[in-house]
PDB file of N, CA and C in Angstrom:
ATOM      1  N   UNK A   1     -29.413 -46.741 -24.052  1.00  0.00           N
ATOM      2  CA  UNK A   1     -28.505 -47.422 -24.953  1.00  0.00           C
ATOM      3  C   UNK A   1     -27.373 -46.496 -25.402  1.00  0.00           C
ATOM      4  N   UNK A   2     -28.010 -45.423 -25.758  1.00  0.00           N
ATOM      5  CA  UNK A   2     -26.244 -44.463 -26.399  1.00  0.00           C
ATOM      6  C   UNK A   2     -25.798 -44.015 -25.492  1.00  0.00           C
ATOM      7  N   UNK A   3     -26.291 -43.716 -24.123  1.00  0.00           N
ATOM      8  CA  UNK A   3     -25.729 -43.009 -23.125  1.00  0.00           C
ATOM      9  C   UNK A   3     -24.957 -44.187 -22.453  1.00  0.00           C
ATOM     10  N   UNK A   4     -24.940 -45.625 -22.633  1.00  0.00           N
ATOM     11  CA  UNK A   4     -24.145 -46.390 -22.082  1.00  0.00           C
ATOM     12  C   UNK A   4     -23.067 -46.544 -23.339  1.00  0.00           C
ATOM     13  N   UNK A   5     -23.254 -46.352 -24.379  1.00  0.00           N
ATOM     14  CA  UNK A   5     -22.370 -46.317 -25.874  1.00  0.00           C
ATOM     15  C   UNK A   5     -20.781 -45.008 -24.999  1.00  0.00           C
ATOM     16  N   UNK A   6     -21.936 -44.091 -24.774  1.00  0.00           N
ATOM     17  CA  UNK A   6     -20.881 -43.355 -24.300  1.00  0.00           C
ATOM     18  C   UNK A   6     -20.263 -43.328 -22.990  1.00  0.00           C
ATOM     19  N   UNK A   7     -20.815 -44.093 -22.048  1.00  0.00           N
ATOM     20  CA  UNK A   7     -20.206 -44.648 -20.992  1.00  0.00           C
ATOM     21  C   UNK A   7     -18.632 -44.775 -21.317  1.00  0.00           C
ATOM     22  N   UNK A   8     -19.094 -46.408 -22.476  1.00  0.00           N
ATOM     23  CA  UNK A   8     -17.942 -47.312 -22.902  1.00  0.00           C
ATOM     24  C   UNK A   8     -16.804 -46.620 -23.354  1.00  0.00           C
ATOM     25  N   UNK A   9     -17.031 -45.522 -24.059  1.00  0.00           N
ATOM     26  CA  UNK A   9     -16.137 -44.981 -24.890  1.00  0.00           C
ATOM     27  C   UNK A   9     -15.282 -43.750 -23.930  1.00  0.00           C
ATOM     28  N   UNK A  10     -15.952 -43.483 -23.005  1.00  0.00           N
ATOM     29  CA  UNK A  10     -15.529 -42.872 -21.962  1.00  0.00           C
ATOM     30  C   UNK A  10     -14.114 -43.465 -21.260  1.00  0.00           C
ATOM     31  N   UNK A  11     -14.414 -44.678 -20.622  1.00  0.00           N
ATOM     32  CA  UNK A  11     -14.037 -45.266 -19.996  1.00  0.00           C
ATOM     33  C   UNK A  11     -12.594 -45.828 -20.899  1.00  0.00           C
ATOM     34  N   UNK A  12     -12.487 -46.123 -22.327  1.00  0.00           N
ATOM     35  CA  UNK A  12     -11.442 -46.164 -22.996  1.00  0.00           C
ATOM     36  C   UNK A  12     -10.536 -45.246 -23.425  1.00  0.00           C
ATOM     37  N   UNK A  13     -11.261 -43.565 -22.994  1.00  0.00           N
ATOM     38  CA  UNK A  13     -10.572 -42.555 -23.332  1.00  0.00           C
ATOM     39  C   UNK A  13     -10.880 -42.175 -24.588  1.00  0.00           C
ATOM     40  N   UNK A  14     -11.637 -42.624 -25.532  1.00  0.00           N
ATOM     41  CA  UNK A  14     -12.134 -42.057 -26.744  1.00  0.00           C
ATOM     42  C   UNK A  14     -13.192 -40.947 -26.702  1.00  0.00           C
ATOM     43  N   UNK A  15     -12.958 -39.657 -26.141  1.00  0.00           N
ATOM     44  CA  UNK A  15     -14.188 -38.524 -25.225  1.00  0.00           C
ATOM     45  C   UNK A  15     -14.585 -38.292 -26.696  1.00  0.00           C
ATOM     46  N   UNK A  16     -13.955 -38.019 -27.718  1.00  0.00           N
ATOM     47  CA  UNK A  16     -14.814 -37.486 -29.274  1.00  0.00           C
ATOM     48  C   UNK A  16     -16.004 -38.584 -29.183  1.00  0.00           C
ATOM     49  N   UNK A  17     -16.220 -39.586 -29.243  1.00  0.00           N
ATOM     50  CA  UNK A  17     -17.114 -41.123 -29.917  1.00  0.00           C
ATOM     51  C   UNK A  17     -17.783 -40.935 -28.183  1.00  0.00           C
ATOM     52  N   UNK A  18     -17.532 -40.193 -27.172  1.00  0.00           N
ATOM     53  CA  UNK A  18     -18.192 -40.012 -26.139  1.00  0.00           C
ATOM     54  C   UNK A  18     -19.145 -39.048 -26.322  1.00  0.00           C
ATOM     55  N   UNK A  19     -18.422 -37.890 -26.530  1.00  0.00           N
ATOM     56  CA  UNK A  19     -19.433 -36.666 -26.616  1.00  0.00           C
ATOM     57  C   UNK A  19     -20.527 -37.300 -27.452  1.00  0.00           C
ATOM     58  N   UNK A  20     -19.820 -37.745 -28.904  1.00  0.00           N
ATOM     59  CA  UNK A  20     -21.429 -38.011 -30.150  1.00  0.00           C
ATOM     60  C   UNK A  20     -22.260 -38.921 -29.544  1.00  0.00           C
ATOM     61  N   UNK A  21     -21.765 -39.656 -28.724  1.00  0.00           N
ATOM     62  CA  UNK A  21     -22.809 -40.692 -28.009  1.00  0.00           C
ATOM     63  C   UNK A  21     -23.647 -39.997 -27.212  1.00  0.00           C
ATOM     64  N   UNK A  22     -22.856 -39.360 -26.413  1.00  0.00           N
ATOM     65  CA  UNK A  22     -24.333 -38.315 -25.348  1.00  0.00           C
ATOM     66  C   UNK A  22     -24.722 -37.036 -26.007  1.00  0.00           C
ATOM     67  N   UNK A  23     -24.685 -36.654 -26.929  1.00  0.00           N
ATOM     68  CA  UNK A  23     -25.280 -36.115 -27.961  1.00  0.00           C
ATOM     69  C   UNK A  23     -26.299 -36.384 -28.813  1.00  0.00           C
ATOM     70  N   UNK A  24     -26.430 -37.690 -29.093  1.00  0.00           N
ATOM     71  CA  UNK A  24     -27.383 -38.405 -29.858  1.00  0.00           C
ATOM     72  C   UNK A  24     -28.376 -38.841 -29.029  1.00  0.00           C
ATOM     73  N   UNK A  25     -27.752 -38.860 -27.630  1.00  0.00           N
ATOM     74  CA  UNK A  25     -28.939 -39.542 -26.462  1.00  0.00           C
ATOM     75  C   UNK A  25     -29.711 -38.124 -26.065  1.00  0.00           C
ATOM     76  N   UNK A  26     -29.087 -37.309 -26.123  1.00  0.00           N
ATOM     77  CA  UNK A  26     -30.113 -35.721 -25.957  1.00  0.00           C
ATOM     78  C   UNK A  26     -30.610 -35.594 -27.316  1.00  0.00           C
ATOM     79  N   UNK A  27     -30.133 -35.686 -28.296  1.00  0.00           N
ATOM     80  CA  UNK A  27     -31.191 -35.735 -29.407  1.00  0.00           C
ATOM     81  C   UNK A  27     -32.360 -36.657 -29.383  1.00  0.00           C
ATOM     82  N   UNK A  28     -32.197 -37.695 -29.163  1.00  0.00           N
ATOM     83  CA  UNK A  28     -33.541 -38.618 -28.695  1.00  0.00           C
ATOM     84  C   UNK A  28     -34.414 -38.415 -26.814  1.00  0.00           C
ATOM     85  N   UNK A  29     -33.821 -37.617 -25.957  1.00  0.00           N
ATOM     86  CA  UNK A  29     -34.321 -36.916 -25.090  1.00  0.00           C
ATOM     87  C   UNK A  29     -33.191 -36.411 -24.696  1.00  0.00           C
ATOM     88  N   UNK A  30     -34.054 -34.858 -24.764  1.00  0.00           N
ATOM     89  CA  UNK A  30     -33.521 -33.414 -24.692  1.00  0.00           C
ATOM     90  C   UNK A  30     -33.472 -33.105 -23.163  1.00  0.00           C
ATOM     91  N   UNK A  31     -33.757 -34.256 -22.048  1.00  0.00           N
ATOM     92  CA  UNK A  31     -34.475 -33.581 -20.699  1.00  0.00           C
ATOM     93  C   UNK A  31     -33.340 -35.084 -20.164  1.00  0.00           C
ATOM     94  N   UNK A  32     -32.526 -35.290 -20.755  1.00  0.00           N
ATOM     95  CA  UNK A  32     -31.899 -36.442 -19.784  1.00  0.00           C
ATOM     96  C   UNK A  32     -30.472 -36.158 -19.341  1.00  0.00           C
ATOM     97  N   UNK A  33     -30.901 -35.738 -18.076  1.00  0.00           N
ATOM     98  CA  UNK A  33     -29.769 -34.948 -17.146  1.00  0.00           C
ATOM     99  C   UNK A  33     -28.594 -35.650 -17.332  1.00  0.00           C
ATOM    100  N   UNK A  34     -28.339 -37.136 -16.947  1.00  0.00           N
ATOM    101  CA  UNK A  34     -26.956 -37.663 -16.784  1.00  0.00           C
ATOM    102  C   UNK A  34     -26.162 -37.604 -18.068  1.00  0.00           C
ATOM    103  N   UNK A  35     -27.029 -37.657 -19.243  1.00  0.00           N
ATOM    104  CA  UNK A  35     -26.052 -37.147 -20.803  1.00  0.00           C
ATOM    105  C   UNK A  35     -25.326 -35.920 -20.193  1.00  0.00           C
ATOM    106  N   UNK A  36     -26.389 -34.989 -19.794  1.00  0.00           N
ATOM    107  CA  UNK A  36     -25.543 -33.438 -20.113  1.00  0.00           C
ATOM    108  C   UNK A  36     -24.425 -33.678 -19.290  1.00  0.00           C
ATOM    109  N   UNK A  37     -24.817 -34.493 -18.178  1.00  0.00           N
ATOM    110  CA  UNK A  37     -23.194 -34.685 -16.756  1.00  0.00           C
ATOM    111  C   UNK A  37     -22.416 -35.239 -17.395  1.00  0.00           C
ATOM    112  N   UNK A  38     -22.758 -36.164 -18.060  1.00  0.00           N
ATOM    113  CA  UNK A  38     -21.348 -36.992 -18.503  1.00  0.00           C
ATOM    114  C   UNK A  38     -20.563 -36.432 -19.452  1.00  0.00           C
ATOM    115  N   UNK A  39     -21.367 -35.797 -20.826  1.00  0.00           N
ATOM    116  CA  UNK A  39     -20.674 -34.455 -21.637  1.00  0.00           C
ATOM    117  C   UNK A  39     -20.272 -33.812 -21.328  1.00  0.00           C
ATOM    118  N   UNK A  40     -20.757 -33.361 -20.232  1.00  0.00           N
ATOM    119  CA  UNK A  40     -19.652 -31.791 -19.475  1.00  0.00           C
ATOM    120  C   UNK A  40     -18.260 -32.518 -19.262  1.00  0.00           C
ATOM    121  N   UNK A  41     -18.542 -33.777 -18.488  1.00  0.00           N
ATOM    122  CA  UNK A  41     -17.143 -34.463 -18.156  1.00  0.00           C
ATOM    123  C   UNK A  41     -16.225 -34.830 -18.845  1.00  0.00           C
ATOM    124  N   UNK A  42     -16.710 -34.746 -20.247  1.00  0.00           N
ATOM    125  CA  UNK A  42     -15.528 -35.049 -21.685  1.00  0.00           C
ATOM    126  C   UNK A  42     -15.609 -33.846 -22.103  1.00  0.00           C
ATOM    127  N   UNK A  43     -16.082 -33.144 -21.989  1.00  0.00           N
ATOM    128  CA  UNK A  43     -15.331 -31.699 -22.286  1.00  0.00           C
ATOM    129  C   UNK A  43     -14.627 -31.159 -21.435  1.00  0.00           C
ATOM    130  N   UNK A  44     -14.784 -31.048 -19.915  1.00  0.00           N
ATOM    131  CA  UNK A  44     -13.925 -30.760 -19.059  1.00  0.00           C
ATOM    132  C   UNK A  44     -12.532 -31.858 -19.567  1.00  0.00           C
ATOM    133  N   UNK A  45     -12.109 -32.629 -19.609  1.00  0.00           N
ATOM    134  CA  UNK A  45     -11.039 -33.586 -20.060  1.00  0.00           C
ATOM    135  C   UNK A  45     -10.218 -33.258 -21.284  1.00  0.00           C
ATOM    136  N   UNK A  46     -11.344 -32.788 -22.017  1.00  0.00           N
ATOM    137  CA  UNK A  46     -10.987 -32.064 -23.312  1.00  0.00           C
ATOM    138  C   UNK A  46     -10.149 -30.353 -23.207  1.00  0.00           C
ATOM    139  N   UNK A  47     -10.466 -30.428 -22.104  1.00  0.00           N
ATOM    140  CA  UNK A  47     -10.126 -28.595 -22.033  1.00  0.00           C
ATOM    141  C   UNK A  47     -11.167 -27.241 -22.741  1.00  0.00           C
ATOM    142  N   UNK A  48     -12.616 -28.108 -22.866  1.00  0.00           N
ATOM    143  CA  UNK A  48     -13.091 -27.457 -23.533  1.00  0.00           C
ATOM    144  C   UNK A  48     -14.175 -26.556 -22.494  1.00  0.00           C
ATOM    145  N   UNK A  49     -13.533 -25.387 -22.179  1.00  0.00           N
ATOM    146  CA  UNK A  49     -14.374 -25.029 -20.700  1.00  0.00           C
ATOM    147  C   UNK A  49     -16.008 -24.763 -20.795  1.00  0.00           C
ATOM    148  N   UNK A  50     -16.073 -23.848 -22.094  1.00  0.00           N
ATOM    149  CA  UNK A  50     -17.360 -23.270 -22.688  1.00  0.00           C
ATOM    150  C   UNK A  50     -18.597 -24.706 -22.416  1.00  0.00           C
ATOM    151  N   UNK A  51     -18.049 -26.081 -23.454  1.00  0.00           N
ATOM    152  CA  UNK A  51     -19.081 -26.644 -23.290  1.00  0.00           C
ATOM    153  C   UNK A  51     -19.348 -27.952 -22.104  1.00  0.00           C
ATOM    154  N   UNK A  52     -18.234 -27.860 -21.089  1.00  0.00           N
ATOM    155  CA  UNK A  52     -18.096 -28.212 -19.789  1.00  0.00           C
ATOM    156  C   UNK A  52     -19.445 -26.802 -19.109  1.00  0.00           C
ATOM    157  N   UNK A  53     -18.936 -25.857 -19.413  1.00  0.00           N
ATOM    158  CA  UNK A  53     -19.488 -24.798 -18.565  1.00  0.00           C
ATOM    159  C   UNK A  53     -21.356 -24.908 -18.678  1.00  0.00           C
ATOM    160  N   UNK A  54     -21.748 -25.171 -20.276  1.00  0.00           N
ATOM    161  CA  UNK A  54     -23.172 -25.222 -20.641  1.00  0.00           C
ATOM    162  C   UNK A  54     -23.742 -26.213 -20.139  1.00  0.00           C
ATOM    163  N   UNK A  55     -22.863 -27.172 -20.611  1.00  0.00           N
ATOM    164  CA  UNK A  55     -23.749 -28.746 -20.284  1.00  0.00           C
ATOM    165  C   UNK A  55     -23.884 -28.692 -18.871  1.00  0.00           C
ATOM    166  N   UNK A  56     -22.932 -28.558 -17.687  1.00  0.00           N
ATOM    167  CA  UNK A  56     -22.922 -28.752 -16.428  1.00  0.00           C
ATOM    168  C   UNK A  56     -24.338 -27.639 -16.165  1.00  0.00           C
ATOM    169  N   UNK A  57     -24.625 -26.591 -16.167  1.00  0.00           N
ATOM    170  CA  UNK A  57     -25.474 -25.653 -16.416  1.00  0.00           C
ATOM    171  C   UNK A  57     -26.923 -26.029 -17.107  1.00  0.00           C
ATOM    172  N   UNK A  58     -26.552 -26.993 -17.802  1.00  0.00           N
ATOM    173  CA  UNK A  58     -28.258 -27.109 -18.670  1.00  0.00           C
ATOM    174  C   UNK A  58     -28.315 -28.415 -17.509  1.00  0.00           C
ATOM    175  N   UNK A  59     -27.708 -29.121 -17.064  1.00  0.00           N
ATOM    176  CA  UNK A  59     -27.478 -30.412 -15.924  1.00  0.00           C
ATOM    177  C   UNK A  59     -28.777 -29.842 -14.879  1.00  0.00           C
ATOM    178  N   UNK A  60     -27.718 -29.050 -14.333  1.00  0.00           N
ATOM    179  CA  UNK A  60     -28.733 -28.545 -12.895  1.00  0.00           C
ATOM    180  C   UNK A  60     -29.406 -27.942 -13.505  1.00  0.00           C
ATOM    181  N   UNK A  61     -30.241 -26.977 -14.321  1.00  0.00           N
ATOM    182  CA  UNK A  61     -31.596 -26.416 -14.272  1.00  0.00           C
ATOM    183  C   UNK A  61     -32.204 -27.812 -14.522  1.00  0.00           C
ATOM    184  N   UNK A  62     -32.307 -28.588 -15.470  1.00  0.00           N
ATOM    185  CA  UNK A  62     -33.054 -30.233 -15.457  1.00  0.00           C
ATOM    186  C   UNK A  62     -32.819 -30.499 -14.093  1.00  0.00           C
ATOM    187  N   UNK A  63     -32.066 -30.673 -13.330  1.00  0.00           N
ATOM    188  CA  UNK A  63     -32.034 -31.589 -12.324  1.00  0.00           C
ATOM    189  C   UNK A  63     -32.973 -30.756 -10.949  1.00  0.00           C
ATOM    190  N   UNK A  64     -32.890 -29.745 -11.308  1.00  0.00           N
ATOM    191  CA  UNK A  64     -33.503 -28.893 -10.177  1.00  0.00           C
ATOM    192  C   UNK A  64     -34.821 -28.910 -10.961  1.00  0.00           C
ATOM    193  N   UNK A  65     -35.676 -29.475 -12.324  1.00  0.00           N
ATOM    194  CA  UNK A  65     -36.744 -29.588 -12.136  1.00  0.00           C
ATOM    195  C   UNK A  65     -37.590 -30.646 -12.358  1.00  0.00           C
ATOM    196  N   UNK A  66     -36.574 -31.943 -11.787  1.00  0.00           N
ATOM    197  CA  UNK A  66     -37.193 -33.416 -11.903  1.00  0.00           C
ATOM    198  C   UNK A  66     -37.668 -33.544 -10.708  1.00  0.00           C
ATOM    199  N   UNK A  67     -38.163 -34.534 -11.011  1.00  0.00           N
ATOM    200  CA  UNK A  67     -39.064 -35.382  -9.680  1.00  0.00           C
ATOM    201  C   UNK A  67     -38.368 -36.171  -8.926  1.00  0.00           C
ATOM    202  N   UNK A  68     -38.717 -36.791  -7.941  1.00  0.00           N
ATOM    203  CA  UNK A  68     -37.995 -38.088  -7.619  1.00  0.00           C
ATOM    204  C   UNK A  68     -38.013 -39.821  -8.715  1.00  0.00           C
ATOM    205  N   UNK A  69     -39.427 -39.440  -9.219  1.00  0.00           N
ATOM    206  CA  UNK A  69     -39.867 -40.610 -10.200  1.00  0.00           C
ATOM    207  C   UNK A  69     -39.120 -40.674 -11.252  1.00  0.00           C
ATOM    208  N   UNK A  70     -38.562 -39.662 -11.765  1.00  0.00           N
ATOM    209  CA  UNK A  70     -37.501 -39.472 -13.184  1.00  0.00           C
ATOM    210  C   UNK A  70     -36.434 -39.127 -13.180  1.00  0.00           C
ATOM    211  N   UNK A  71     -35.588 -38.962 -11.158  1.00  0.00           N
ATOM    212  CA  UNK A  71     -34.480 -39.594 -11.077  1.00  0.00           C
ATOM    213  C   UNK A  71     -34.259 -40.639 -11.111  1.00  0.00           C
ATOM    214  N   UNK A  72     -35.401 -41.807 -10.493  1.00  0.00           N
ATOM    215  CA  UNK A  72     -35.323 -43.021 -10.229  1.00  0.00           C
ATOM    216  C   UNK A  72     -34.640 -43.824 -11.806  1.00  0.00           C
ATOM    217  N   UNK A  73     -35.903 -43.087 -12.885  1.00  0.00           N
ATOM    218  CA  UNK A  73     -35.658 -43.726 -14.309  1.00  0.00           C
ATOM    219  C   UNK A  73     -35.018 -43.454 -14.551  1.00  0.00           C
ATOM    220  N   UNK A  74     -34.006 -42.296 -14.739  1.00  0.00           N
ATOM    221  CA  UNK A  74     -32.445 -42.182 -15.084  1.00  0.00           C
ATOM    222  C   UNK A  74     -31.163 -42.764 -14.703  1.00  0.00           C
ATOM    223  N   UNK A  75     -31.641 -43.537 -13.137  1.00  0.00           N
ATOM    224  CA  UNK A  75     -30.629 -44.187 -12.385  1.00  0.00           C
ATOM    225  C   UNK A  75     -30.416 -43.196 -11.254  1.00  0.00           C
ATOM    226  N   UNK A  76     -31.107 -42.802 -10.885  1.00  0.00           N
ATOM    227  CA  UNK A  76     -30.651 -42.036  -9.564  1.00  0.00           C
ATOM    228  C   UNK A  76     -30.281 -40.268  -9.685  1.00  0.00           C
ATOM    229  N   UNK A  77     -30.695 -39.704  -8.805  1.00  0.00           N
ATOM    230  CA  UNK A  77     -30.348 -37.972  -8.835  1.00  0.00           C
ATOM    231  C   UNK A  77     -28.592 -37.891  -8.960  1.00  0.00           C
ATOM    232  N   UNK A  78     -28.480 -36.816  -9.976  1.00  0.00           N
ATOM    233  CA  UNK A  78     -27.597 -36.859 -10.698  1.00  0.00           C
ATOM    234  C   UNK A  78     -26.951 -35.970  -9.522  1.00  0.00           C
ATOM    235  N   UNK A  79     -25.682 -35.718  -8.890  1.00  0.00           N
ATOM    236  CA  UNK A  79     -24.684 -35.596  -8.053  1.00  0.00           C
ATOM    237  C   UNK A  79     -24.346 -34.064  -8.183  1.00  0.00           C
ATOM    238  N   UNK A  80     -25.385 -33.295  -7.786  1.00  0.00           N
ATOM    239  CA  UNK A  80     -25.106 -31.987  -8.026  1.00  0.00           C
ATOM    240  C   UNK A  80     -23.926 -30.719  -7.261  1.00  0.00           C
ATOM    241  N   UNK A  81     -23.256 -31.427  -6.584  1.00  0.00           N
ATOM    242  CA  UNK A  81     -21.969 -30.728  -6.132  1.00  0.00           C
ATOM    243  C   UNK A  81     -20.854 -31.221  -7.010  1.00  0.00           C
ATOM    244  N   UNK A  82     -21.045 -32.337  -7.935  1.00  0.00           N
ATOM    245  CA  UNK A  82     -19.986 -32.969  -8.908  1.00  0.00           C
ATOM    246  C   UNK A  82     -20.709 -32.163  -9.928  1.00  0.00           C
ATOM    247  N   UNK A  83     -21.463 -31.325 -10.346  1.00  0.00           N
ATOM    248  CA  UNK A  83     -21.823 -30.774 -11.572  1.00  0.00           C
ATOM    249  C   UNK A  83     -21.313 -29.329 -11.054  1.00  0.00           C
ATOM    250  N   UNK A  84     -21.175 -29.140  -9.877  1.00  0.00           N
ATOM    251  CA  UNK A  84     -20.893 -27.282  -9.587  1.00  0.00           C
ATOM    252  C   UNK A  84     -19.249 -27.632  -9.690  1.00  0.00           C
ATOM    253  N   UNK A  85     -19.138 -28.716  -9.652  1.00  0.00           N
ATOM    254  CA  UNK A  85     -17.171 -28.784  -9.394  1.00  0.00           C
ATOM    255  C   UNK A  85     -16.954 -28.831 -10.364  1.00  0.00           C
ATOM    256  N   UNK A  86     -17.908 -29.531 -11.188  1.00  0.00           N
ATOM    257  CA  UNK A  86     -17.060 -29.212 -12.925  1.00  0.00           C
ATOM    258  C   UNK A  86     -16.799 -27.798 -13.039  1.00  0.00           C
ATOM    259  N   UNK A  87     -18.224 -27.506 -13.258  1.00  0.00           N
ATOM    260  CA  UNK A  87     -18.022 -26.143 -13.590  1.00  0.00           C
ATOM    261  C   UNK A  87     -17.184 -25.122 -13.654  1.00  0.00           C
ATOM    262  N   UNK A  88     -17.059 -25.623 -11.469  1.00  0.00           N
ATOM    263  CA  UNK A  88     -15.862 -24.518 -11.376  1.00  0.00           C
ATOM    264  C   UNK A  88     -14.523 -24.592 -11.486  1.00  0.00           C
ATOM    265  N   UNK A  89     -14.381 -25.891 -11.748  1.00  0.00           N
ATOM    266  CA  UNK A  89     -12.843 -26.357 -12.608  1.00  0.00           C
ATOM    267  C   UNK A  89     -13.098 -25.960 -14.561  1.00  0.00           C
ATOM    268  N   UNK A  90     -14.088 -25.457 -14.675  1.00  0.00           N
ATOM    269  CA  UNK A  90     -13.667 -25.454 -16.089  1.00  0.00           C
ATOM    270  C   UNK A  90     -13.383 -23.838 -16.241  1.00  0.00           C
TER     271      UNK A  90
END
């Protein structure tokens, strides 16, 4: 639910009411990879390299230690050459 909150708000260009949305969805699980991807991606937008740089970073260590069963429940393995490209654009 908040991680689609912040979808929406994404998608209108409001990345502040984005970030708090996938922020609040890692506060209610701390282990849900596509928040940290999509946060990195409004901070990369933001110019904010540091927490583009963490989130993309806390991304892949989660993603390198899920299963296939809890990509499935997240919606699919999270796109890990689009998490090294953030990175290395930030």
């Amino acid at each position: 639910f908040l991680k689609d909150k912040g979808d929406g708000f994404y998608r209108t260009g409001n990345l502040a009411a984005a970030i708090n949305a996938y922020t609040a969805a890692l506060e209610a699980d701390p282990g849900f990879v596509r928040a940290y991807a999509n946060r990195a991606a409004c901070h990369l937008q933001m110019q904010n390299a540091e927490g583009c740089v963490e989130d993309c970073t806390k991304a892949l260590a989660l993603a390198a230690e899920q299963d296939e069963d809890e990509a499935a429940r997240e919606g699919g393995a999270v796109p890990r050459p689009k998490l090294l490209a953030r990175r290395g654009r930030a």
